[in-house]
Protein backbone atom coordinates (compact mmCIF):
# COMPACT_ATOMS: atom_id res chain seq x y z
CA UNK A 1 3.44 39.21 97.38
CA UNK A 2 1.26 40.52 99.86
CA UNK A 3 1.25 44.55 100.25
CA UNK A 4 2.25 45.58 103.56
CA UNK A 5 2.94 49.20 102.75
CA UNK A 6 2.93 51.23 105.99
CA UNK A 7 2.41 48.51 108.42
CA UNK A 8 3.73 47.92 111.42
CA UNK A 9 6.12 44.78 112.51
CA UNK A 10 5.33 43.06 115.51
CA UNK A 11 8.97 41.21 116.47
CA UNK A 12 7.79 41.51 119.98
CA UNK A 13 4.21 39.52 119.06
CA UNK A 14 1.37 38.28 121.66
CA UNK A 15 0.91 34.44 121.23
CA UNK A 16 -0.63 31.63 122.65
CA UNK A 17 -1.83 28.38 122.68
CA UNK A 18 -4.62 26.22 123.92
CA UNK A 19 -4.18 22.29 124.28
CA UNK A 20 -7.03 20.03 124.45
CA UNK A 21 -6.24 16.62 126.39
CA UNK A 22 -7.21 13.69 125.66
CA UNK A 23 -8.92 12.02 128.77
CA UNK A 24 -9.34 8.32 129.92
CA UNK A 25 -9.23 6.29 133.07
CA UNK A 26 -8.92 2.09 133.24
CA UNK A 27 -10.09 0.12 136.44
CA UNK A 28 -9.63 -3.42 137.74
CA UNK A 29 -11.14 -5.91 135.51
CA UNK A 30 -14.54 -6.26 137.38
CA UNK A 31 -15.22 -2.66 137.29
CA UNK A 32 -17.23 -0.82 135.04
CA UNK A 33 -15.05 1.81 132.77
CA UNK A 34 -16.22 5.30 133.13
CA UNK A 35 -16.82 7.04 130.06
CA UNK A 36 -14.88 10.38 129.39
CA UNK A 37 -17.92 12.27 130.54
CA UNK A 38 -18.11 10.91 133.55
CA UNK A 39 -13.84 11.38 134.28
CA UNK A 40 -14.39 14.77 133.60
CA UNK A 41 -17.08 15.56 136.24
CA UNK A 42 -14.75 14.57 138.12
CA UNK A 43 -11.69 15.74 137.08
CA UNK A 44 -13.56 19.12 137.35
CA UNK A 45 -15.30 18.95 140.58
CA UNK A 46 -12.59 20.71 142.72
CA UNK A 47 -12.96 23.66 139.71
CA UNK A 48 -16.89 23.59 139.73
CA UNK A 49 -16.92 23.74 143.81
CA UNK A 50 -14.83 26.55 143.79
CA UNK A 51 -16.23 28.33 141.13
CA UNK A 52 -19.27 26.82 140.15
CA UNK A 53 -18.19 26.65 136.58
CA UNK A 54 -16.13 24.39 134.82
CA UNK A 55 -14.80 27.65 132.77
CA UNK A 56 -12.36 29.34 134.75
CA UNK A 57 -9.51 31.77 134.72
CA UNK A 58 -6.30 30.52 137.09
CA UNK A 59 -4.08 32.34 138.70
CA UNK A 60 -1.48 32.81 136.10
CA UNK A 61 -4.73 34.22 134.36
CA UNK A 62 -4.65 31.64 131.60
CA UNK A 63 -8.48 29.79 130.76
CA UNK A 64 -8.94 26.39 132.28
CA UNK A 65 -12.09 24.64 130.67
CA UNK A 66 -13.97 21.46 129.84
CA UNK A 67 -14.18 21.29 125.98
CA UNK A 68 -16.95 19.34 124.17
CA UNK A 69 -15.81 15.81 123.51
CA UNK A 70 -14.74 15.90 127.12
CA UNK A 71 -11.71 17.36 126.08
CA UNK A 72 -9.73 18.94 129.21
CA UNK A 73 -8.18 22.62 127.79
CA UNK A 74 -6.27 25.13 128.83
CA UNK A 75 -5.77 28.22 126.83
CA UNK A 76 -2.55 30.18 127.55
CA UNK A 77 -2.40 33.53 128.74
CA UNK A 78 -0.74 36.12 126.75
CA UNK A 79 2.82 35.64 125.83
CA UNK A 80 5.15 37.69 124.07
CA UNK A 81 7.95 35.89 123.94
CA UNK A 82 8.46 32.32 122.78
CA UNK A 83 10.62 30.89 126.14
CA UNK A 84 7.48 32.46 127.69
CA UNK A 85 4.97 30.85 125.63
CA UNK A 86 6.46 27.58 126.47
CA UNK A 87 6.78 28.13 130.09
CA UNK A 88 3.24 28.18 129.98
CA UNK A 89 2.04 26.31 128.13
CA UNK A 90 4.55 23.21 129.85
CA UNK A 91 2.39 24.46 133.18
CA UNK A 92 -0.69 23.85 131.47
CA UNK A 93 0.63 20.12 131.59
CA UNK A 94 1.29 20.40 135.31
CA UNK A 95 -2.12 21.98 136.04
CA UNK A 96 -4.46 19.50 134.31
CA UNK A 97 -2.22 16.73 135.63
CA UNK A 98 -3.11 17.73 139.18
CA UNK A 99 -6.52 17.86 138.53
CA UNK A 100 -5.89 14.14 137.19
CA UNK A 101 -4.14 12.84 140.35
CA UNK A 102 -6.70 14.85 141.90
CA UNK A 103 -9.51 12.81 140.47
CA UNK A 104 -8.23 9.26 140.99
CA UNK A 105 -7.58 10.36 144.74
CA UNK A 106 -11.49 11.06 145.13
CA UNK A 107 -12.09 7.85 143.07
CA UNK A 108 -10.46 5.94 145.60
CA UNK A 109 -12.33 7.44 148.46
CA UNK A 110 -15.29 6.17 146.08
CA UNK A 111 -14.42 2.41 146.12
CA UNK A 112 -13.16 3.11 142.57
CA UNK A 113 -9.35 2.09 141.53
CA UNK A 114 -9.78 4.17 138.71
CA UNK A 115 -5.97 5.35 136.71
CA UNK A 116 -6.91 8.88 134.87
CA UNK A 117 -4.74 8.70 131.69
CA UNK A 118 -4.40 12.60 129.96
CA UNK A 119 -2.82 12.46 126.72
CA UNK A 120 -1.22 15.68 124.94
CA UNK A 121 -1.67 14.31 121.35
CA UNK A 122 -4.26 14.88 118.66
CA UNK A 123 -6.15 11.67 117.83
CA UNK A 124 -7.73 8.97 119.37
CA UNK A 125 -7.99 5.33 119.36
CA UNK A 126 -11.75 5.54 117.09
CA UNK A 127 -9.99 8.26 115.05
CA UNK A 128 -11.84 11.46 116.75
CA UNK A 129 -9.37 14.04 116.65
CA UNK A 130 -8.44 17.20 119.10
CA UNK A 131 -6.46 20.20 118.77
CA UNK A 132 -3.44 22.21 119.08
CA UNK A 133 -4.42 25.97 118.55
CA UNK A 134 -1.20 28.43 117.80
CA UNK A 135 -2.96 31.89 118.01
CA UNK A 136 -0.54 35.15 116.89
CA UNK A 137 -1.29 38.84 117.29
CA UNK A 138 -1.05 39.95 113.69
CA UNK A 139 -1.81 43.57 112.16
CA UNK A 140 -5.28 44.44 111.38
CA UNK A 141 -3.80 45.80 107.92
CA UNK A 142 -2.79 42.14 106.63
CA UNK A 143 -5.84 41.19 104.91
CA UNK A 144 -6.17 37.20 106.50
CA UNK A 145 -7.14 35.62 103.52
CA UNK A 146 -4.00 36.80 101.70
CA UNK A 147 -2.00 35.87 104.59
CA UNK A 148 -3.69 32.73 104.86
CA UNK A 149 -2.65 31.94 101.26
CA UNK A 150 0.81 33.08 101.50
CA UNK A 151 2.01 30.78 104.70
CA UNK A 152 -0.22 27.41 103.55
CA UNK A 153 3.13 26.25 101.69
CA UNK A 154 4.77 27.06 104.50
CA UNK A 155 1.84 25.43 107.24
CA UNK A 156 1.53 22.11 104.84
CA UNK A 157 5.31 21.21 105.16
CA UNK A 158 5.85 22.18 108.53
CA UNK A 159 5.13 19.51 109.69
CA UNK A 160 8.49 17.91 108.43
CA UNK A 161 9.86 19.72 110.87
CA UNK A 162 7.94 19.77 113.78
CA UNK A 163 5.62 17.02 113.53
CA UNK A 164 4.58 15.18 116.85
CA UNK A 165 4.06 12.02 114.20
CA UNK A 166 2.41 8.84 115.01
CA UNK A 167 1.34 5.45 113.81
CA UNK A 168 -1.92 5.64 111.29
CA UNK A 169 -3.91 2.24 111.74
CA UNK A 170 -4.28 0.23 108.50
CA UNK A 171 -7.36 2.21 106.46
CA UNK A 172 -8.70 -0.12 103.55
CA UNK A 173 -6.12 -1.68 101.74
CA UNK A 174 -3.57 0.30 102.92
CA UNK A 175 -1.59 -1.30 106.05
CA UNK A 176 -0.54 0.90 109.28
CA UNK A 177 2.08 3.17 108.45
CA UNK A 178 4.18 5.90 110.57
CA UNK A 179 3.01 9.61 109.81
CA UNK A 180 4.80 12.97 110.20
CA UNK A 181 1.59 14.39 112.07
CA UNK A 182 -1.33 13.28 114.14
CA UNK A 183 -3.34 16.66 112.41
CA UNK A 184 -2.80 16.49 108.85
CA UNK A 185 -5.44 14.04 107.49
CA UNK A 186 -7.99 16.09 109.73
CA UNK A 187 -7.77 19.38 108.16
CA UNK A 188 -10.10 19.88 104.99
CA UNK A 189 -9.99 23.49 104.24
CA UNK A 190 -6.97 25.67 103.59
CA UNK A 191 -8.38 28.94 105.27
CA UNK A 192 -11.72 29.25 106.43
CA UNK A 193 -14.35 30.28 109.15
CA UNK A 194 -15.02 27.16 110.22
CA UNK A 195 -13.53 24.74 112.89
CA UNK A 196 -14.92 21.20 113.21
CA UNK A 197 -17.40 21.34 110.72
CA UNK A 198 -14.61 21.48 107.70
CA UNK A 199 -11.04 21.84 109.55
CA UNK A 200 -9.22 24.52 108.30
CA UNK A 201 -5.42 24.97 108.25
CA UNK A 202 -6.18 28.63 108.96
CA UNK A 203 -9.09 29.79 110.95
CA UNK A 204 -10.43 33.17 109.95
CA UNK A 205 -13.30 33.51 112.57
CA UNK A 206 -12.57 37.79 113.56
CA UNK A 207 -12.39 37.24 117.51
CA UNK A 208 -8.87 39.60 118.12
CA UNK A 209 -9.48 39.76 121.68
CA UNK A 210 -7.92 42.89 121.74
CA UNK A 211 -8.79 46.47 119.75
CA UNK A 212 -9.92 45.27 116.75
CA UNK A 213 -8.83 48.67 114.79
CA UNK A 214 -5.50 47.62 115.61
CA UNK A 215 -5.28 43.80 115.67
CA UNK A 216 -6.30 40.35 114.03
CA UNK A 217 -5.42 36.97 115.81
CA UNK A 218 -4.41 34.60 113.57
CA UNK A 219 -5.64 31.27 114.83
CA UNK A 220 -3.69 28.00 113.17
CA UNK A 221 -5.37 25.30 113.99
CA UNK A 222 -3.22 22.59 111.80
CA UNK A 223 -0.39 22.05 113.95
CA UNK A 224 0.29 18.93 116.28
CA UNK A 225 0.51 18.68 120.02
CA UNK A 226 4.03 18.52 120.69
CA UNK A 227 5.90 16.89 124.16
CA UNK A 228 9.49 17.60 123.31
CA UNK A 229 9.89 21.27 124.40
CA UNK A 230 12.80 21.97 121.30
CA UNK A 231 9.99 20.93 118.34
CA UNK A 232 7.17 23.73 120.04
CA UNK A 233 10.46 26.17 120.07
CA UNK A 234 10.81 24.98 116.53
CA UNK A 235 7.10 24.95 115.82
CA UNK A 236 6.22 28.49 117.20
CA UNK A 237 9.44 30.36 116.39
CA UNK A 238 9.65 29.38 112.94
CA UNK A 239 5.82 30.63 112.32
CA UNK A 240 7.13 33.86 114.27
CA UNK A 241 9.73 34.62 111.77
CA UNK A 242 7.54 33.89 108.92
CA UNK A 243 5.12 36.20 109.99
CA UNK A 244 7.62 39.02 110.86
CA UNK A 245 8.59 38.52 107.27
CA UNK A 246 5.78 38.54 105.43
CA UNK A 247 4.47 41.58 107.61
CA UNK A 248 7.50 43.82 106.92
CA UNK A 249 6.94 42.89 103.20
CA UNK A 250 10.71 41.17 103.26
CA UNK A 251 11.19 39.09 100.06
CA UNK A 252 10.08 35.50 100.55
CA UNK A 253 9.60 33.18 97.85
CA UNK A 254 6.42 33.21 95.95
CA UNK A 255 5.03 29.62 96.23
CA UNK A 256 1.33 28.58 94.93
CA UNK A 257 0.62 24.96 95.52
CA UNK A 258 -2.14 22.87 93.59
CA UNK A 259 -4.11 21.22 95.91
CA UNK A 260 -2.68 21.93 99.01
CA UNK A 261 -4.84 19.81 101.29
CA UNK A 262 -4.11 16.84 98.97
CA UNK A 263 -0.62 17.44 99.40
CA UNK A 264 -0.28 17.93 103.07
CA UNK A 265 -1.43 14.40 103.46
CA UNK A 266 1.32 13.17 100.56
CA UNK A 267 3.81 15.09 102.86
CA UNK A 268 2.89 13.35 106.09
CA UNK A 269 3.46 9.85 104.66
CA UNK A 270 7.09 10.58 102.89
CA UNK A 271 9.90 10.96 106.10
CA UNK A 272 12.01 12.11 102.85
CA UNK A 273 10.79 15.29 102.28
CA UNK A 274 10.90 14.26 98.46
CA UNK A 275 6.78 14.67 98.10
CA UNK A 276 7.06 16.81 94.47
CA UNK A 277 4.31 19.64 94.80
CA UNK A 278 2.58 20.48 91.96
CA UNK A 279 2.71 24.55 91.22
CA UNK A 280 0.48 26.34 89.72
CA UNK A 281 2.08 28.13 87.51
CA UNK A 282 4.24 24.61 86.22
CA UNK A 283 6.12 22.49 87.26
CA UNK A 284 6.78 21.46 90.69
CA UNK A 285 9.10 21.51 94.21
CA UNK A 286 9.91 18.76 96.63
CA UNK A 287 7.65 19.52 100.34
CA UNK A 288 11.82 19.70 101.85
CA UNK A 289 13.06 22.24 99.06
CA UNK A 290 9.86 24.27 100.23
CA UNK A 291 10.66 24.64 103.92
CA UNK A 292 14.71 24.85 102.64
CA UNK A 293 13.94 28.08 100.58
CA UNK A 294 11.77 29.54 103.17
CA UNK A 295 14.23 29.05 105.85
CA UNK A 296 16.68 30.65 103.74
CA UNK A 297 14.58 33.76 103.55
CA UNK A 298 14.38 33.73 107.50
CA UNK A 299 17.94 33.25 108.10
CA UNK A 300 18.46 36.50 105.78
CA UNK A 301 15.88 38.04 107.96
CA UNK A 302 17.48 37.70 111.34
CA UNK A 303 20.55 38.90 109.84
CA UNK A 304 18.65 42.86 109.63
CA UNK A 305 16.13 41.85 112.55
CA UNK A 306 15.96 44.68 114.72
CA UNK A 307 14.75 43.93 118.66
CA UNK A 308 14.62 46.78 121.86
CA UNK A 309 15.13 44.07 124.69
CA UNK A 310 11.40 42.93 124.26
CA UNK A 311 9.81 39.72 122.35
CA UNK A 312 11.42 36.70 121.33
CA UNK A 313 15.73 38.24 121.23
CA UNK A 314 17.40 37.70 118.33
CA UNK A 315 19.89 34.63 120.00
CA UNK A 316 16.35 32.75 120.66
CA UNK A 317 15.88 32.77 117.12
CA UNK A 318 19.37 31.61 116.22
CA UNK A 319 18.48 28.77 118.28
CA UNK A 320 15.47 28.46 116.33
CA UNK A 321 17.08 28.19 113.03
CA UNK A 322 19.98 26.02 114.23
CA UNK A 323 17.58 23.96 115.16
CA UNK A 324 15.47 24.08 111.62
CA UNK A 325 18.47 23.88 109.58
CA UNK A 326 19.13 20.85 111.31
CA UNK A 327 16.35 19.46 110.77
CA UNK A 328 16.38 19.70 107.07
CA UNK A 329 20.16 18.52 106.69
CA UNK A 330 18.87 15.45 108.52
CA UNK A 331 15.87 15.08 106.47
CA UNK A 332 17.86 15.34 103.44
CA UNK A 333 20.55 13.35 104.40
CA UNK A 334 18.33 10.73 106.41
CA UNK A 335 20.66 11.12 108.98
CA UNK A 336 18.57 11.75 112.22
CA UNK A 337 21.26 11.05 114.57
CA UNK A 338 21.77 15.28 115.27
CA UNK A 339 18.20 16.15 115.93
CA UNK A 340 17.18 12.57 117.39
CA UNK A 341 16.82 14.24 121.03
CA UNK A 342 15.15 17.40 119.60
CA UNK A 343 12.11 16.55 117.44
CA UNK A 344 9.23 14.65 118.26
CA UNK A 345 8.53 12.82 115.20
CA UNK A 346 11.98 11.60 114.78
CA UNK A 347 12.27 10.74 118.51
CA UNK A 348 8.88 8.27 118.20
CA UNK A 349 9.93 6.78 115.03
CA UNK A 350 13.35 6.03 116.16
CA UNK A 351 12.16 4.77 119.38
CA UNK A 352 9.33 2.50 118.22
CA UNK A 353 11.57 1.06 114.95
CA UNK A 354 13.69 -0.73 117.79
CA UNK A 355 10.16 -2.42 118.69
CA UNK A 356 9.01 -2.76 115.45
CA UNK A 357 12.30 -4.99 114.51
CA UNK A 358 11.65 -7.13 118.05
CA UNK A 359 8.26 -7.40 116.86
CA UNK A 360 8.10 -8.98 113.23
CA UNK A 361 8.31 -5.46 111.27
CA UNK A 362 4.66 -4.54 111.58
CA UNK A 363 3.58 -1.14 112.26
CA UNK A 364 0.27 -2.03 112.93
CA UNK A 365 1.14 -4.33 116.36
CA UNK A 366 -0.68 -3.38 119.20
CA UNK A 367 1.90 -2.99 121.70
CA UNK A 368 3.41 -0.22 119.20
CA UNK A 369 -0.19 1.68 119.47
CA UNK A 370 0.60 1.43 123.49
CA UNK A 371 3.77 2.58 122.77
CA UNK A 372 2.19 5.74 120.54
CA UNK A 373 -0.29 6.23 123.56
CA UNK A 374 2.36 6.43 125.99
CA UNK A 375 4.54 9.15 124.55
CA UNK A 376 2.06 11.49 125.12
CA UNK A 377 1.13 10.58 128.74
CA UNK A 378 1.61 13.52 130.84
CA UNK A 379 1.77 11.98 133.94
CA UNK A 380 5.35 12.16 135.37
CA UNK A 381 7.11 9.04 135.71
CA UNK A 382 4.27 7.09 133.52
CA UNK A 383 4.29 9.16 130.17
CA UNK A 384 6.80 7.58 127.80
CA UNK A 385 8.15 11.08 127.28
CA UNK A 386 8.87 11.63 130.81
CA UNK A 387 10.97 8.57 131.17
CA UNK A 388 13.05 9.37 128.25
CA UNK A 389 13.16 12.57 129.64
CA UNK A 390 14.65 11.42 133.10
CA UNK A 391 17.21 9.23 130.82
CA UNK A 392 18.35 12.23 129.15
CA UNK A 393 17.12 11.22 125.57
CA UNK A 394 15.01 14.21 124.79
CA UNK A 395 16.53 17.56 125.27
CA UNK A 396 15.52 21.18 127.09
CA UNK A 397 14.31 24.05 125.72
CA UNK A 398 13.58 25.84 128.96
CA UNK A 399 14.05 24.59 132.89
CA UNK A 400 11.73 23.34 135.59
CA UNK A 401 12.43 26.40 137.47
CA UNK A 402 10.42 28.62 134.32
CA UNK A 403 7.60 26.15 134.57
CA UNK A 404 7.30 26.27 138.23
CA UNK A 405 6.78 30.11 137.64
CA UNK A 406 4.79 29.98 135.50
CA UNK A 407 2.16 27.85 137.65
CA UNK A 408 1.51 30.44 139.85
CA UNK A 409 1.97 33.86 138.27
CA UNK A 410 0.38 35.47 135.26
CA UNK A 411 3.16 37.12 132.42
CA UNK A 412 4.75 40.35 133.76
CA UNK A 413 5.27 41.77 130.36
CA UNK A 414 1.71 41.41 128.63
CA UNK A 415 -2.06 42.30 129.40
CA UNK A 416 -2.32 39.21 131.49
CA UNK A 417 -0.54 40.91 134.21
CA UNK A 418 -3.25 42.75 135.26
CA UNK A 419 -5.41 39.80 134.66
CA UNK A 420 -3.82 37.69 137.37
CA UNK A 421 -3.81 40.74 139.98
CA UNK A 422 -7.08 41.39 139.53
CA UNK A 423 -7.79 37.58 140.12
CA UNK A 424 -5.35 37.38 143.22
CA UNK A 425 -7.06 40.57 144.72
CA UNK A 426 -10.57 39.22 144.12
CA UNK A 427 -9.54 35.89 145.82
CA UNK A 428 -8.03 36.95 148.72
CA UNK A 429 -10.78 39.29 149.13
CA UNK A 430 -13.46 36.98 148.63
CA UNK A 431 -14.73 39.59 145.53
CA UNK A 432 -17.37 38.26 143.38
CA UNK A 433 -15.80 39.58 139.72
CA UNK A 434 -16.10 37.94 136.26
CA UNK A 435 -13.46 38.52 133.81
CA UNK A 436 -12.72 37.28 130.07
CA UNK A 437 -9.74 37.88 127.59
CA UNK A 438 -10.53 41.45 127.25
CA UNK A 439 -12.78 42.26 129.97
CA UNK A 440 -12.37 42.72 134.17
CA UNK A 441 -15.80 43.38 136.53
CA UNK A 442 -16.66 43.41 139.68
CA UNK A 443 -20.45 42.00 140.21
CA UNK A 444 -20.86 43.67 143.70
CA UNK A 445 -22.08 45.71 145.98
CA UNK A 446 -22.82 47.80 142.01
CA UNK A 447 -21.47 46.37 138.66
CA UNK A 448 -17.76 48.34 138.12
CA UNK A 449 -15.77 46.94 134.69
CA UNK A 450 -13.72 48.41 131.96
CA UNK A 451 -12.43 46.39 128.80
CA UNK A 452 -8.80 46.88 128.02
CA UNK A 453 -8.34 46.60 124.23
CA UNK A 454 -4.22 46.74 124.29
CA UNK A 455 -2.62 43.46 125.20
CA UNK A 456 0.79 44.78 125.31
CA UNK A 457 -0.42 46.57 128.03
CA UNK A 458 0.98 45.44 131.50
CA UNK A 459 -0.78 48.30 134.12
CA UNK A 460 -3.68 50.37 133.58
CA UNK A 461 -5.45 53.08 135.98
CA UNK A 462 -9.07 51.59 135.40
CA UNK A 463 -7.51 48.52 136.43
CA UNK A 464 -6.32 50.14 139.59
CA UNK A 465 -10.12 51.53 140.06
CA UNK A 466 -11.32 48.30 139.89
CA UNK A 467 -8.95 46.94 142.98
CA UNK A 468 -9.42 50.00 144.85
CA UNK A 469 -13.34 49.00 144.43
CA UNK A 470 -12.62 45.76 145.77
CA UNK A 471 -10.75 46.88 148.79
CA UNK A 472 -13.00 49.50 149.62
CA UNK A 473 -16.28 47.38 149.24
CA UNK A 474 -14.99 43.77 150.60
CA UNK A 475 -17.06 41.38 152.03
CA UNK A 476 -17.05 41.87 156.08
CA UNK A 477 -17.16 38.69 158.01
């Protein structure tokens, strides 16, 4: 059990996430294909003109950048609720699907009938695999490691319920099977400092982007991409409530797994839940009867939850365990037909079972790779998801309307608001300023900045200096 003696609870909690895309483009048959790096450039040449960087802020003062690998990202700014946290996150989609459409329009001026394909998943067709990156404002009194230890049996079965699954290519004697998630045989570490080098569920690299007497982040870097908005809800609010829990010292069962890295693979090739876990102390539990008992302990949770009209409300997390209890009757039933609009894994495997039976029976087919591919196509009307989507076979978390908000303006209830006004004022005043997570300046006519340590914060009087600065000093002409 993890001491947590005198420290404080963070129900309303600063999240976010950053997506990295996968990026392709395919051409008529006599042209050359264009490598990722070179669909980037120019993906990112309306950015780089502007700004002459392909690492920007936007408007609704989340990051935009090119990742190595050619990997498209965009970081979210700071939520604090989880609605919120999808809403922008789904207009990350939007964003880097502009830039795509974007791209193949100045392609075509080129003489090139290039399609640019961006792909919200976690693994490629050679196997080279991209992230999803939950990051959550914790306290800095947890100690990570021990936190990192206490949520692994939570983080390695997770997946059962909110895995974006996919089809693993036959590997050696073994023959192409269907997975719970795209991440799990790419993590190698439980928690560590590291991020490519030795994939860690739990990344403990100290970057809190905030005041770091007060706060860690805790970045999880295990989870899958997901497309269907009800299995992020599920993803994100059930690692909320685990965290509240273990924060506010509430009673959660005390599980210590063998080898949990062998095991999380185990768990992503058994759609039964039934993977037995070896304990540490003897004997063993199933991977389902793990996320069961821990769900239990957040349902009893909620029940003494206490919220002030901020965060992620109480009746959001009802959904959120509806939704997760669900998922496990259905799991341990093998009855999928409740949550077969809800959760990604379930909706693939259902979907791409009808093809496999039309097919022969063989997961490793080709057209069911397309089929994987195409799920997590973000284009509108193209991506596989979208069309189910328009058919009403995947379900809503949130509306179009949130999304559309979300585009354009920055959070009104974290630090990020004064993030995006200080970005609108320097762009409609033409203001040469340079700004990170923490950090606003204006370059000229003199260097004025302040950092602003509190991310709960939504206004702040240095941040009104700086924007008087602006106005008073902008450019003439």
């Amino acid at each position: 059990m993890i001491s947590t003696e005198s420290q404080p609870v963070f129900t309303r909690r600063i999240m976010g996430i950053e997506t990295e895309y996968g990026l392709s483009s395919t051409g008529l048959p006599a042209e050359r294909a264009l490598s990722p790096d070179e669909v980037a450039r120019v993906l990112f040449r309306p950015i780089v003109e502007e700004y002459s960087s392909s690492n920007i802020f936007s408007e609704n003062a989340s990051r935009l950048y090119l990742d190595v690998g050619s990997h498209p990202e965009i970081a979210t700014a700071e939520c604090d609720s989880l609605s919120q946290l999808l809403a922008y996150e789904r207009a990350g989609d939007v964003i880097v699907d502009k830039l795509g459409q974007q791209a193949e329009e100045t392609l075509r001026e080129q003489g090139k009938a290039q399609a640019v394909y961006l792909f919200k998943n976690n693994v490629d067709s050679v196997g080279n695999s991209y992230g999803c990156h939950e990051n959550y404002l914790i306290s800095r009194h947890m100690v990570l490691k021990d936190l990192g230890k206490a949520l692994l049996p939570f983080l390695i079965t997770r997946q059962l319920i909110c895995g974006a699954g996919m089809i693993a290519p036959a590997k050696g004697d073994k023959p192409a099977q269907f997975v719970l998630s795209q991440r799990a045989d790419q993590v190698w570490e439980g928690v560590s400092s590291a991020t490519t080098r030795s994939r860690p569920i739990i990344n403990t690299r100290d970057e809190p982007h905030g005041d770091s007497k007060r706060f860690r982040r805790m970045h999880v870097i295990v989870g899958d991409s997901n497309m269907a908005e009800p299995t992020f809800a599920l993803k994100v609010g059930s690692t909320q409530l685990v965290l509240e829990m273990l924060e506010a010292g509430f009673p959660m069962p005390e599980i210590d797994i063998v080898d949990p890295i062998k095991e999380i693979r185990n768990i992503a090739r058994d759609i039964t839940g039934q993977t037995e876990l070896p304990l540490t102390e003897g004997g063993s539990m199933t991977a389902l009867e793990v996320q069961r008992r821990i769900y239990e302990a957040a349902a009893q949770w909620l029940e003494q939850r206490e919220e002030d009209g901020t965060g992620t409300s109480n009746a959001e997390m009802e959904r959120v365990l509806d939704l997760w209890a669900r998922t496990l009757d259905g799991i341990a039933k093998q009855d999928f037909s409740g949550i077969d609009r809800e959760i990604d894994w379930v909706i693939k495997r259902s979907l791409f079972e009808r093809y496999r039976d039309r097919l022969g029976g063989d997961w490793g087919h080709p057209k069911l790779a397309q089929l994987d591919l195409a799920y997590h196509d973000i284009r509108p009307g193209r991506g596989l998801y979208d069309v189910l989507l328009s058919k009403s076979m995947i379900a809503r978390w949130i509306d179009d309307e949130q999304i559309a908000a979300a585009m354009h303006t920055p959070p009104a209830t974290t630090r990020a608001a004064m993030r995006g006004e200080f970005l609108r004022t320097a762009r409609e005043l033409g203001a040469n300023v340079t700004v990170d997570w923490t950090r606003m300046k204006v370059n000229r006519p003199d260097p004025h900045s302040a950092e602003f340590g509190d991310p709960f914060a939504t206004s702040d009087e240095r941040c009104q200096e700086l924007l008087d600065y602006m106005h008073e000093h902008r450019p003439q002409g």
